[in-house]
PDB file of N, CA and C in Angstrom:
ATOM      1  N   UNK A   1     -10.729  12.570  -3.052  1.00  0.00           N
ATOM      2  CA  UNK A   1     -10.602  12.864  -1.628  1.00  0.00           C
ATOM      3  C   UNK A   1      -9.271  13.540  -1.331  1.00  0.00           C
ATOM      4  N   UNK A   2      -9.002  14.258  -1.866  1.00  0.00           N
ATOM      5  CA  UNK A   2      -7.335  15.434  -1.892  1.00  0.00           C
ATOM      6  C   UNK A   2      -6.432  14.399  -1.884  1.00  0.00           C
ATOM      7  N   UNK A   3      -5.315  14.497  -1.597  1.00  0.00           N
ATOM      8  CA  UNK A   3      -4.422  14.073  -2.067  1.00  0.00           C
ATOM      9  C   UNK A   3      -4.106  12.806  -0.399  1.00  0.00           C
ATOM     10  N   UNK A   4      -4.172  11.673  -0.920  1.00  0.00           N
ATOM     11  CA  UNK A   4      -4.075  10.854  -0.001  1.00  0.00           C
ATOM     12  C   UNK A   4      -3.097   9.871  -0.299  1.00  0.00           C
ATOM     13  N   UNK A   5      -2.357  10.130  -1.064  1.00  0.00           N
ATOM     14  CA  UNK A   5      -1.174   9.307  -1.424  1.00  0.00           C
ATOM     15  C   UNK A   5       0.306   9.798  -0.771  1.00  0.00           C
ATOM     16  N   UNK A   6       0.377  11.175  -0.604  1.00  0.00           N
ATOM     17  CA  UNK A   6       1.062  11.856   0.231  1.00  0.00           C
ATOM     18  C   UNK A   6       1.327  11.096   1.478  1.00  0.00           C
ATOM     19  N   UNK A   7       2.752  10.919   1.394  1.00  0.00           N
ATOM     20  CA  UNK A   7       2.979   9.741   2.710  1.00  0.00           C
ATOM     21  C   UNK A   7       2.596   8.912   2.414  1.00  0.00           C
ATOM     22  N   UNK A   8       2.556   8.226   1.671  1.00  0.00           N
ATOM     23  CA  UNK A   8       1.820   6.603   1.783  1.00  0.00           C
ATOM     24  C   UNK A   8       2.872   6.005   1.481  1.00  0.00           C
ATOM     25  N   UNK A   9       4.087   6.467   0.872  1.00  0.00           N
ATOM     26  CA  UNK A   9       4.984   4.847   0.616  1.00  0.00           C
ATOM     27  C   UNK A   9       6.578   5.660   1.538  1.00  0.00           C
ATOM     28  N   UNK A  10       7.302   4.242   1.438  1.00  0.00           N
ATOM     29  CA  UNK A  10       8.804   4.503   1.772  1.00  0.00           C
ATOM     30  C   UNK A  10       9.082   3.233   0.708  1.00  0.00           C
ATOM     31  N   UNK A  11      10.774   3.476   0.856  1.00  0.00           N
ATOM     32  CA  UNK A  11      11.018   2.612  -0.664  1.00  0.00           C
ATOM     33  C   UNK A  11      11.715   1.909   0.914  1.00  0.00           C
ATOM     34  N   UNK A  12      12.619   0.468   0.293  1.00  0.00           N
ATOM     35  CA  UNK A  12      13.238  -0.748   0.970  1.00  0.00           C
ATOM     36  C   UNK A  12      14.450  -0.859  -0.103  1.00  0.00           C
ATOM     37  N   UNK A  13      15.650  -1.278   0.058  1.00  0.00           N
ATOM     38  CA  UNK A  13      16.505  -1.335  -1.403  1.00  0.00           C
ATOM     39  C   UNK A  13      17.120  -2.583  -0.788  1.00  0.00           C
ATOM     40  N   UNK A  14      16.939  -3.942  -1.504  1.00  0.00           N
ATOM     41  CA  UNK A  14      17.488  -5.191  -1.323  1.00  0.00           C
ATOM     42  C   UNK A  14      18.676  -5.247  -2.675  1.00  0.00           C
ATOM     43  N   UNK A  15      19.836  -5.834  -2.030  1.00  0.00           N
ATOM     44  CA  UNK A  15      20.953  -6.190  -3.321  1.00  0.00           C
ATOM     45  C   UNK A  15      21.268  -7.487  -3.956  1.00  0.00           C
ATOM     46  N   UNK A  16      20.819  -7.556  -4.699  1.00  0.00           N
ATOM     47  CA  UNK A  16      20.992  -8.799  -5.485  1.00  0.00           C
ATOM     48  C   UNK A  16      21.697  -9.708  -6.396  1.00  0.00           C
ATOM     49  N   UNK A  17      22.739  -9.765  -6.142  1.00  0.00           N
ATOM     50  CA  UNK A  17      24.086  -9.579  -7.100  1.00  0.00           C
ATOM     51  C   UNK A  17      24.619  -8.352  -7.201  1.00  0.00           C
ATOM     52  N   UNK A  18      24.487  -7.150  -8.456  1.00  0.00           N
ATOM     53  CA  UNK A  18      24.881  -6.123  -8.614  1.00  0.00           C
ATOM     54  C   UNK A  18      23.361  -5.284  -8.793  1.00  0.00           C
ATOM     55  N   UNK A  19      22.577  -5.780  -8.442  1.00  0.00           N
ATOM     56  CA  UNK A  19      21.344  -4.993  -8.651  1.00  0.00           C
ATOM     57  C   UNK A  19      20.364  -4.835  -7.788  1.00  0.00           C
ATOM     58  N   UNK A  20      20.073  -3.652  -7.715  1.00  0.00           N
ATOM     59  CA  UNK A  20      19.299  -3.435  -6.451  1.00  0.00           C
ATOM     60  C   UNK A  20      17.899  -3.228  -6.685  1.00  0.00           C
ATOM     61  N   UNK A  21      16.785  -3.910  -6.279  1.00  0.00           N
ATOM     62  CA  UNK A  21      15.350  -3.797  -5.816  1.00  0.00           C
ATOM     63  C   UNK A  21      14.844  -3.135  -5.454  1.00  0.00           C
ATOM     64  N   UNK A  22      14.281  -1.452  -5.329  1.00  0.00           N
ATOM     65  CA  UNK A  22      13.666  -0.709  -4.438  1.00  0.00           C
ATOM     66  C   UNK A  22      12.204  -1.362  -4.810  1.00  0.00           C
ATOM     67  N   UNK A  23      11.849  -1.883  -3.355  1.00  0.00           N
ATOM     68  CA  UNK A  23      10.361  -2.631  -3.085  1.00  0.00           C
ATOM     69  C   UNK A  23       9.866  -1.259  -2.238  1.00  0.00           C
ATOM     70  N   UNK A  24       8.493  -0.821  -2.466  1.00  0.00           N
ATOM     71  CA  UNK A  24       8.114   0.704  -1.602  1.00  0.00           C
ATOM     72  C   UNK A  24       6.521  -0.456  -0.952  1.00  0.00           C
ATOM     73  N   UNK A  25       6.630   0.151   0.508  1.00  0.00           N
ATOM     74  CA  UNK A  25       5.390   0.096   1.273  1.00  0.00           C
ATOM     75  C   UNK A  25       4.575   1.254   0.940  1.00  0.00           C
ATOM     76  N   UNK A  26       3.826  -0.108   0.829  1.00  0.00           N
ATOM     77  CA  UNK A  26       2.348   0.621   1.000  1.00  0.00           C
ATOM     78  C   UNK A  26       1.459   0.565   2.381  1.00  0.00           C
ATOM     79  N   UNK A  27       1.817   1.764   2.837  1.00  0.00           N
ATOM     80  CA  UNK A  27       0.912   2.112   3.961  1.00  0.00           C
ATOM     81  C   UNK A  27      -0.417   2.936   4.066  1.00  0.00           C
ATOM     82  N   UNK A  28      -0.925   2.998   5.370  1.00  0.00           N
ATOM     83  CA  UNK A  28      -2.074   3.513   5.956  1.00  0.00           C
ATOM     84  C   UNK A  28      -1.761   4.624   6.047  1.00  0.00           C
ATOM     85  N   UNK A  29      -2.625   6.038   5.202  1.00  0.00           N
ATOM     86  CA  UNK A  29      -2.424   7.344   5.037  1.00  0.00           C
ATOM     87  C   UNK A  29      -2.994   7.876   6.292  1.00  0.00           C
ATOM     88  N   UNK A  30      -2.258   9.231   6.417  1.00  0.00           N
ATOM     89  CA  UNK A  30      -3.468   9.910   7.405  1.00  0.00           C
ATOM     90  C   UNK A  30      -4.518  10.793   6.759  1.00  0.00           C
ATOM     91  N   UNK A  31      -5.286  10.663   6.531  1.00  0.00           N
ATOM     92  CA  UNK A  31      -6.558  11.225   6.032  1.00  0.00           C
ATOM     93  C   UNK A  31      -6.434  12.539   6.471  1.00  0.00           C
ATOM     94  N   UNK A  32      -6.593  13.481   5.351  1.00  0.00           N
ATOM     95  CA  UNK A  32      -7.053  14.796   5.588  1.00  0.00           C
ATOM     96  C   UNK A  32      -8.109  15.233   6.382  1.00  0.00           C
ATOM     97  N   UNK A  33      -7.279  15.844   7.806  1.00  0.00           N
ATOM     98  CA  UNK A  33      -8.168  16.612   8.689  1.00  0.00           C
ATOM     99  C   UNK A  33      -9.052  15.629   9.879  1.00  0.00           C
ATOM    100  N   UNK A  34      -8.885  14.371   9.414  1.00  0.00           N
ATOM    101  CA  UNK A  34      -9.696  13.021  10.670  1.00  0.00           C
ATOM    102  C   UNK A  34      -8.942  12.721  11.463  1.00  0.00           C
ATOM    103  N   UNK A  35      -9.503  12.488  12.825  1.00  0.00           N
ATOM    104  CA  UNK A  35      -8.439  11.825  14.394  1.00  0.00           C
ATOM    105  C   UNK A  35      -8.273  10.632  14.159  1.00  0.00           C
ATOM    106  N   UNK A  36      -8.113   9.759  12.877  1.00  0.00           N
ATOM    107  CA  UNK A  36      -8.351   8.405  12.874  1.00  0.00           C
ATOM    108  C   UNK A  36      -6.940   8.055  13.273  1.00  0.00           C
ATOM    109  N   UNK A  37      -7.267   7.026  13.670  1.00  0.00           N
ATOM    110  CA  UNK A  37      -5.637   5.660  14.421  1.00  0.00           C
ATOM    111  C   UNK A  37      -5.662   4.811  13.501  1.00  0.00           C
ATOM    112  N   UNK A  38      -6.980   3.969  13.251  1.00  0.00           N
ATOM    113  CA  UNK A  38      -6.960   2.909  12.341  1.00  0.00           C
ATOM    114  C   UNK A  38      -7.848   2.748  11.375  1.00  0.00           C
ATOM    115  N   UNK A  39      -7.555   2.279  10.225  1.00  0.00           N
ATOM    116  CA  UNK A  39      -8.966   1.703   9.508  1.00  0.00           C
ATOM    117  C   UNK A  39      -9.041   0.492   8.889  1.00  0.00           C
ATOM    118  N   UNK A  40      -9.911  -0.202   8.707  1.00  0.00           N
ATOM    119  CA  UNK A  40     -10.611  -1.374   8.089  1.00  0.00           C
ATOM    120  C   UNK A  40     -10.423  -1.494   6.791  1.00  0.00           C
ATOM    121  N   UNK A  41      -9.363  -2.532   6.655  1.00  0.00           N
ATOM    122  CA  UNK A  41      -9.722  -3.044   4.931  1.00  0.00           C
ATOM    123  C   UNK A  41     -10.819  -3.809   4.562  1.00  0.00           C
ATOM    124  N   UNK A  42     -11.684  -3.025   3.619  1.00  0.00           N
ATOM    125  CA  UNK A  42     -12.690  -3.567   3.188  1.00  0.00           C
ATOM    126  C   UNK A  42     -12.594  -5.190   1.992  1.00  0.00           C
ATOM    127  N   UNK A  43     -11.794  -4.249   0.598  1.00  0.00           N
ATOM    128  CA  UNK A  43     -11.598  -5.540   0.045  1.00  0.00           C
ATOM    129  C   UNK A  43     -10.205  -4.712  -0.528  1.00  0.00           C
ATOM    130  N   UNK A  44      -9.425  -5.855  -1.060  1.00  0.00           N
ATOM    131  CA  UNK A  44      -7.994  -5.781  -2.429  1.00  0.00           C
ATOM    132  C   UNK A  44      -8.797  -5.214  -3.526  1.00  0.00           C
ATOM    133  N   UNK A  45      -8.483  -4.750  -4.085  1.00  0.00           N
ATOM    134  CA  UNK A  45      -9.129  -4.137  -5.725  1.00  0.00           C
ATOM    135  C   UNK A  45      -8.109  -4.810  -6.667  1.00  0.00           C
ATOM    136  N   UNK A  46      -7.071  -5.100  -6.032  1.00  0.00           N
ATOM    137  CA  UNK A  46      -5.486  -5.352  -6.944  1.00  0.00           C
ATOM    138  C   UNK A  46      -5.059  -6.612  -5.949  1.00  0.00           C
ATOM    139  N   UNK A  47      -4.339  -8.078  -6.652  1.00  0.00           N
ATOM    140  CA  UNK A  47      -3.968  -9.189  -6.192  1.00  0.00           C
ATOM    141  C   UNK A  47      -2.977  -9.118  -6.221  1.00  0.00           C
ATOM    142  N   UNK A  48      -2.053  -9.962  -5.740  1.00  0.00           N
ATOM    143  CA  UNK A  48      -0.531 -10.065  -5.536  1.00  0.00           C
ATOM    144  C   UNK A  48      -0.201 -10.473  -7.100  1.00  0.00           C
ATOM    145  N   UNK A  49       0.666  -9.736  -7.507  1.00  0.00           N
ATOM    146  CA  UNK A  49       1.014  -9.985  -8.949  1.00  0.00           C
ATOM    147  C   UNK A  49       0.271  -9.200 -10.271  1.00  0.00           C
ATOM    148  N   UNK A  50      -0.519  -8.216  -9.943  1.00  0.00           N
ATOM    149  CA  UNK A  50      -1.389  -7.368 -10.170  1.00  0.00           C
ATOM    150  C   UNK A  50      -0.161  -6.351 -10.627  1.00  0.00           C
ATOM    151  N   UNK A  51       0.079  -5.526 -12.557  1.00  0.00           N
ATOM    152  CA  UNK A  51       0.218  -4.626 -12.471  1.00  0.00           C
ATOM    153  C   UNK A  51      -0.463  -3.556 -12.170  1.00  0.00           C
ATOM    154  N   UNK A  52       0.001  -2.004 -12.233  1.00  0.00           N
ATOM    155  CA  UNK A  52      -0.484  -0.853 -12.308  1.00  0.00           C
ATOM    156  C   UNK A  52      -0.681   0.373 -12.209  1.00  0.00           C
ATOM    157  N   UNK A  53      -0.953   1.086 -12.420  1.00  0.00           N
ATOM    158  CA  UNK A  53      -0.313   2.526 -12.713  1.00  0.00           C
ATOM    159  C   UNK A  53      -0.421   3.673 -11.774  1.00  0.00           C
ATOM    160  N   UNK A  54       0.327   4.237 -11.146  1.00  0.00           N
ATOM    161  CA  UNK A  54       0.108   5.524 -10.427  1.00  0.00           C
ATOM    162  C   UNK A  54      -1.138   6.337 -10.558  1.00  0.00           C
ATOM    163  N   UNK A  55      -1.919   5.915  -9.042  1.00  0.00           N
ATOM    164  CA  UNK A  55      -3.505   6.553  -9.636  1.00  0.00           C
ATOM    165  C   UNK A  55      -4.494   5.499  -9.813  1.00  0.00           C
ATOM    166  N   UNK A  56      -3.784   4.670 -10.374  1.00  0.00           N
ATOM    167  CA  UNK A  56      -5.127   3.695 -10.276  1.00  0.00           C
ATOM    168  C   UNK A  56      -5.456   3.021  -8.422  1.00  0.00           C
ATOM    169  N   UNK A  57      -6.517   2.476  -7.912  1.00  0.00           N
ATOM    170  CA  UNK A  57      -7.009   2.267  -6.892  1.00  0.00           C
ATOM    171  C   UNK A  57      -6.428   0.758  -6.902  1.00  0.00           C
ATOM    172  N   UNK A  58      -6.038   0.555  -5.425  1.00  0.00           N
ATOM    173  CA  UNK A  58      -5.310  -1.051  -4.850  1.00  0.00           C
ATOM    174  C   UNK A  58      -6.109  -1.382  -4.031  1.00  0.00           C
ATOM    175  N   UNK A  59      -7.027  -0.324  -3.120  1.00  0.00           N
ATOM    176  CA  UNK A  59      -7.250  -1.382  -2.014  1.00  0.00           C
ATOM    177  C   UNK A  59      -8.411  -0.623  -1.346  1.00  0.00           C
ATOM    178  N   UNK A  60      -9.554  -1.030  -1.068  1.00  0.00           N
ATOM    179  CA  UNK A  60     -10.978  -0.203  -0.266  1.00  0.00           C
ATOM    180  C   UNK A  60     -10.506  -0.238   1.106  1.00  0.00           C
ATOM    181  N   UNK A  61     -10.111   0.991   2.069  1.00  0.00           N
ATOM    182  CA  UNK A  61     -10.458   1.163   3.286  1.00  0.00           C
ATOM    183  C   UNK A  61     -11.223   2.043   3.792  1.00  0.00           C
ATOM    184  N   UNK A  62     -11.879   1.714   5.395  1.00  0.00           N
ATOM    185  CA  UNK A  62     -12.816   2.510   5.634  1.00  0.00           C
ATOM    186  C   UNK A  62     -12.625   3.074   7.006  1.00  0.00           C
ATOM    187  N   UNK A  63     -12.807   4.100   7.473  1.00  0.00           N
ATOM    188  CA  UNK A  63     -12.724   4.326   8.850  1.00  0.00           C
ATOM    189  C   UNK A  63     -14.162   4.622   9.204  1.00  0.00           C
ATOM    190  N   UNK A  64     -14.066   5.212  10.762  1.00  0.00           N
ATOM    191  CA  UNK A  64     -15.343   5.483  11.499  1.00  0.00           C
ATOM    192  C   UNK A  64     -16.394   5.867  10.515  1.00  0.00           C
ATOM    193  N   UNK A  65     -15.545   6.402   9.824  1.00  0.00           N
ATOM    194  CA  UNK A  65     -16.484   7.875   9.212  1.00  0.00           C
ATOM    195  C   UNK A  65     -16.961   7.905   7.654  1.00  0.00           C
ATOM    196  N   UNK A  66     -15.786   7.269   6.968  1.00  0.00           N
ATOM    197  CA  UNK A  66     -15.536   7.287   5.629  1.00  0.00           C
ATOM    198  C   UNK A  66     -15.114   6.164   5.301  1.00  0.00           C
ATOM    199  N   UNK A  67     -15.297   5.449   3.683  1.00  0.00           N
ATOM    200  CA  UNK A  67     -15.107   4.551   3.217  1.00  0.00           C
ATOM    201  C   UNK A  67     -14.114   4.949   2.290  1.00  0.00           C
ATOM    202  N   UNK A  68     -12.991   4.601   1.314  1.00  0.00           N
ATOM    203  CA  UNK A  68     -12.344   5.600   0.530  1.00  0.00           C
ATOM    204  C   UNK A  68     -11.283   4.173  -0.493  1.00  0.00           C
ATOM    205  N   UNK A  69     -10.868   4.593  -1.330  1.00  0.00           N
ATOM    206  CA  UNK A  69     -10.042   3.485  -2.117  1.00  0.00           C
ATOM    207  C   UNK A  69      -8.760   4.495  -2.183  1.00  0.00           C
ATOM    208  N   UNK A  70      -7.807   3.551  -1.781  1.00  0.00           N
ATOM    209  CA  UNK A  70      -6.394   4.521  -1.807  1.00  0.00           C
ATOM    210  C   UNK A  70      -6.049   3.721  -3.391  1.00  0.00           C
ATOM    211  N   UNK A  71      -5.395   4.518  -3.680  1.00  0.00           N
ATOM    212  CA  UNK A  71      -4.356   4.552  -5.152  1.00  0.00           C
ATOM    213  C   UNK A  71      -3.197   4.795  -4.879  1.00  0.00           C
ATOM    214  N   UNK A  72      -2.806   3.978  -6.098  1.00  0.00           N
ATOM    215  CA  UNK A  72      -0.953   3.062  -5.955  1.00  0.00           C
ATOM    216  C   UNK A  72      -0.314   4.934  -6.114  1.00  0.00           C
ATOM    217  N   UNK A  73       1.047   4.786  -5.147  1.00  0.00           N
ATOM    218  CA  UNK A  73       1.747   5.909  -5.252  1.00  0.00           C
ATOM    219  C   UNK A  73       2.074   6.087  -6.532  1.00  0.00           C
ATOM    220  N   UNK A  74       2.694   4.754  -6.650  1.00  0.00           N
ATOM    221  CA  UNK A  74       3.858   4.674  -8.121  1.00  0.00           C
ATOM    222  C   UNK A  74       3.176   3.588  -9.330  1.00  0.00           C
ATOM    223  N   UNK A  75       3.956   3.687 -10.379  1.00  0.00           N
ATOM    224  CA  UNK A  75       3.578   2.532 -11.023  1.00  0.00           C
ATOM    225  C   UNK A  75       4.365   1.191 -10.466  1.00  0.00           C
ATOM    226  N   UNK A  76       3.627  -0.039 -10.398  1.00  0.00           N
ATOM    227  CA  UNK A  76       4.380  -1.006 -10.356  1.00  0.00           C
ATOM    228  C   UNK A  76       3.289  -2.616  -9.832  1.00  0.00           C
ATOM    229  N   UNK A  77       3.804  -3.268  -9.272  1.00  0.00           N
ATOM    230  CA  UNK A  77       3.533  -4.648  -9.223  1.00  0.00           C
ATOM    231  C   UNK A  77       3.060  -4.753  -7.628  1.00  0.00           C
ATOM    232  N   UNK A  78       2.227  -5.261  -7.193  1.00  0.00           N
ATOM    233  CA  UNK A  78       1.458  -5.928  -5.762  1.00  0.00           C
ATOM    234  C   UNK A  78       2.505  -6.728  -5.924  1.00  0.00           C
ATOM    235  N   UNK A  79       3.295  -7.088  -4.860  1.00  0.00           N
ATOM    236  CA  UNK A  79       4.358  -8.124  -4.584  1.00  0.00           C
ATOM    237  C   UNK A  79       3.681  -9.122  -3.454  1.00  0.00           C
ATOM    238  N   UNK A  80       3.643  -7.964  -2.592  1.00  0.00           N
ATOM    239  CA  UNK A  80       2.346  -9.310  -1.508  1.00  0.00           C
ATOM    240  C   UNK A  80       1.601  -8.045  -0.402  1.00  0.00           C
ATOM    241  N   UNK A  81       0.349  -9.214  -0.454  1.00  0.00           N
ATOM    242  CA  UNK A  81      -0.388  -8.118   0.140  1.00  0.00           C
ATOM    243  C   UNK A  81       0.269  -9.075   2.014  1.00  0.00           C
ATOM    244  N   UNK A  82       0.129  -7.877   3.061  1.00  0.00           N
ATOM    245  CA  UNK A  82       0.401  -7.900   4.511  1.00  0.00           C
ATOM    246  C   UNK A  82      -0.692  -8.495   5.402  1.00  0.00           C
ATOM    247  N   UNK A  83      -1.859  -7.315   4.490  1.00  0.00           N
ATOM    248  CA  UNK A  83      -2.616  -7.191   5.917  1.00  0.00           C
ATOM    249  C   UNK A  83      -4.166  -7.731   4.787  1.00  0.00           C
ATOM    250  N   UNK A  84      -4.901  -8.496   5.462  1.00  0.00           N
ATOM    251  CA  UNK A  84      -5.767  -9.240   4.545  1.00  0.00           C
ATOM    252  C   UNK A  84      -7.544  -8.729   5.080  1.00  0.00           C
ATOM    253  N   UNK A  85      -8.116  -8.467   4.447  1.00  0.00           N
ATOM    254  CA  UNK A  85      -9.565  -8.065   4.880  1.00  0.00           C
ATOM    255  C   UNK A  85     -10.317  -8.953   5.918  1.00  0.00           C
ATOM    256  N   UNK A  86     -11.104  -9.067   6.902  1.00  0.00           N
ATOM    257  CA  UNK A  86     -11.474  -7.166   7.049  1.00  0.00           C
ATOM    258  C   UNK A  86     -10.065  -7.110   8.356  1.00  0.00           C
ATOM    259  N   UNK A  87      -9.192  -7.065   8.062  1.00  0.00           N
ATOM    260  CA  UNK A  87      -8.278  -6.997   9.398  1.00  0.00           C
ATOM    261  C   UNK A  87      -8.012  -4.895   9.164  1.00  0.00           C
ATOM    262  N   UNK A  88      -7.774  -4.955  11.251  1.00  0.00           N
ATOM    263  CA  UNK A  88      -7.675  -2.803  11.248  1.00  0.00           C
ATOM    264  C   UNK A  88      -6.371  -3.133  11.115  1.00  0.00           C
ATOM    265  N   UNK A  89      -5.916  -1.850  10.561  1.00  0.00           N
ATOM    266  CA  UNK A  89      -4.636  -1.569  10.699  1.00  0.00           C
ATOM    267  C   UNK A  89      -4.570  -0.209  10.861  1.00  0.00           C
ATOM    268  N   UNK A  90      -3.359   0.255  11.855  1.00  0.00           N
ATOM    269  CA  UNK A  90      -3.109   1.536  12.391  1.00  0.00           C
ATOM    270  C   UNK A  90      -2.682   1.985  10.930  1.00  0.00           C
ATOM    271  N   UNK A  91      -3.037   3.768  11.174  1.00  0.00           N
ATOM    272  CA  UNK A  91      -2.296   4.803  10.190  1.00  0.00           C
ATOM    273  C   UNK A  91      -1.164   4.632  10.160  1.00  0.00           C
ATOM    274  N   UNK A  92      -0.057   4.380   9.181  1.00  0.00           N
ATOM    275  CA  UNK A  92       1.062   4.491   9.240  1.00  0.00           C
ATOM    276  C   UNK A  92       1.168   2.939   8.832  1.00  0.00           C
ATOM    277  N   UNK A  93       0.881   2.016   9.238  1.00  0.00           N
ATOM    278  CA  UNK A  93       0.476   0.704   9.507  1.00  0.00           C
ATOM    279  C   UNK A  93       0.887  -0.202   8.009  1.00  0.00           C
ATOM    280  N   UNK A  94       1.877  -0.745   7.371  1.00  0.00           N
ATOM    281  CA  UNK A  94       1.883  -1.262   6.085  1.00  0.00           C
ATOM    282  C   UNK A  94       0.900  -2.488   5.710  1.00  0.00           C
ATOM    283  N   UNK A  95       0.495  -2.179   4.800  1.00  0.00           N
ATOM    284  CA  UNK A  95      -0.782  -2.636   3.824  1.00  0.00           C
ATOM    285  C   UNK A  95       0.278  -4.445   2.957  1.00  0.00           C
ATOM    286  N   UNK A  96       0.934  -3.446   1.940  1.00  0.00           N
ATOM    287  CA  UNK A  96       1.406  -4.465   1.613  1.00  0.00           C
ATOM    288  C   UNK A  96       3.273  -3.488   0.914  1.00  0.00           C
ATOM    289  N   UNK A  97       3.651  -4.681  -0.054  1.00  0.00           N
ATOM    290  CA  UNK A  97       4.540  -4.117  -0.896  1.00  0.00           C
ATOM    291  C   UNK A  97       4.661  -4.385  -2.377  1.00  0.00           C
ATOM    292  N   UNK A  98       4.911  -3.237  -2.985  1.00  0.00           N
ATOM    293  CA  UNK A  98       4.908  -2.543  -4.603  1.00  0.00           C
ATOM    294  C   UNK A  98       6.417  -2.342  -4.953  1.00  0.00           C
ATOM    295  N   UNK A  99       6.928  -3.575  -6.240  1.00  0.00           N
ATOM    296  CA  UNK A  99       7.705  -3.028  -6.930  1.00  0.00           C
ATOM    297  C   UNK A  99       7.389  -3.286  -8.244  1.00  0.00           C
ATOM    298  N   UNK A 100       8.539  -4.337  -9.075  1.00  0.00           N
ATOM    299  CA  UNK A 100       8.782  -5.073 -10.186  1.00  0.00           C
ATOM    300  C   UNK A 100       8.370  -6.285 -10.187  1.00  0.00           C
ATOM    301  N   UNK A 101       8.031  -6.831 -10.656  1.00  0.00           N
ATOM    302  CA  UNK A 101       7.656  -8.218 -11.084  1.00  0.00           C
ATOM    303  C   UNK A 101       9.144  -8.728 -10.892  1.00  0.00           C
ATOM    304  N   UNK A 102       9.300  -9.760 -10.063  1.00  0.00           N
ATOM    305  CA  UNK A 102      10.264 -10.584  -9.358  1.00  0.00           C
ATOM    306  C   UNK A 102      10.825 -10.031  -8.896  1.00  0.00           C
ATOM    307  N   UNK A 103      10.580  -8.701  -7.871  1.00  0.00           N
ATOM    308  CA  UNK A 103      11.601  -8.247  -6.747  1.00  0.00           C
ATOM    309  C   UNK A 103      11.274  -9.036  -6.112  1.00  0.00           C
ATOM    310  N   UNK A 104      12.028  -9.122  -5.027  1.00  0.00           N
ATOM    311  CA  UNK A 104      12.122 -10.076  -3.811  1.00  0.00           C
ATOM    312  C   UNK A 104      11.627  -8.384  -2.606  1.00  0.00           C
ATOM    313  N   UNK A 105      10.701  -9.241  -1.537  1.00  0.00           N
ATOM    314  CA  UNK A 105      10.135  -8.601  -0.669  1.00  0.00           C
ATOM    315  C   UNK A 105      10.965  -8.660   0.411  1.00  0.00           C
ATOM    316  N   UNK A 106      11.370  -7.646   1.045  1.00  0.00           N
ATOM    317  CA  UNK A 106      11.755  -8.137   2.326  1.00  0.00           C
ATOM    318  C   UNK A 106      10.906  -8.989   3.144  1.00  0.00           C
ATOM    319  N   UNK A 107      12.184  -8.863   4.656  1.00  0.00           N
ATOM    320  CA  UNK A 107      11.830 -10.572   5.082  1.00  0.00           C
ATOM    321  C   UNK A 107      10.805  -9.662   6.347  1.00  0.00           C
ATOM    322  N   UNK A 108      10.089 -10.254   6.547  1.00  0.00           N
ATOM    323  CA  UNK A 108       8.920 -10.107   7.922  1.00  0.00           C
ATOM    324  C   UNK A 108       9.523 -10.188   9.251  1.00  0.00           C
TER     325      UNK A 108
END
């Protein structure tokens, strides 16, 4: 479905002693060429603690129109999922967050 990973993350950088965490959101893309606001998570494909690789699929959402599985920007780790099925969430809207295995997530 073209390139729908475009825009989908921002990184977060927590400090931890001398070392820093970039944890990246995972958000709600805007779909090529649709008026959509929000869409429906169908199901997780990937659990909290779940590695995996840039490209592979995390999570089924669907709008009015279309059903579609977004894929992880980057490689890395489900830290925690946000937003839990079938809950909408606006475009732009964070899903969950992706780093390392024992980053620490920011705080809510």
């Amino acid at each position: 479905m073209g390139d729908e990973s475009t825009g989908t993350h921002s990184s977060f950088a927590s400090q931890s002693g001398k070392e820093f965490a970039i944890v990246t959101n995972l958000v709600v893309p805007k779909t090529g060429g649709m008026n959509t606001t929000k869409v429906t998570i169908v199901r997780w494909i990937k659990s909290e603690g779940d590695a995996f690789k840039q490209g592979e699929p995390i999570v089924e959402l669907e709008t009015e129109k279309v059903s579609y599985e977004l894929d992880a920007p980057i490689d890395g780790v489900l830290l925690k999922i946000l937003a839990r099925e079938p809950a909408e969430v606006e475009v732009g809207g964070v899903l969950g967050y992706i780093g390392k295995a024992g980053d620490a997530v920011p705080a809510s």
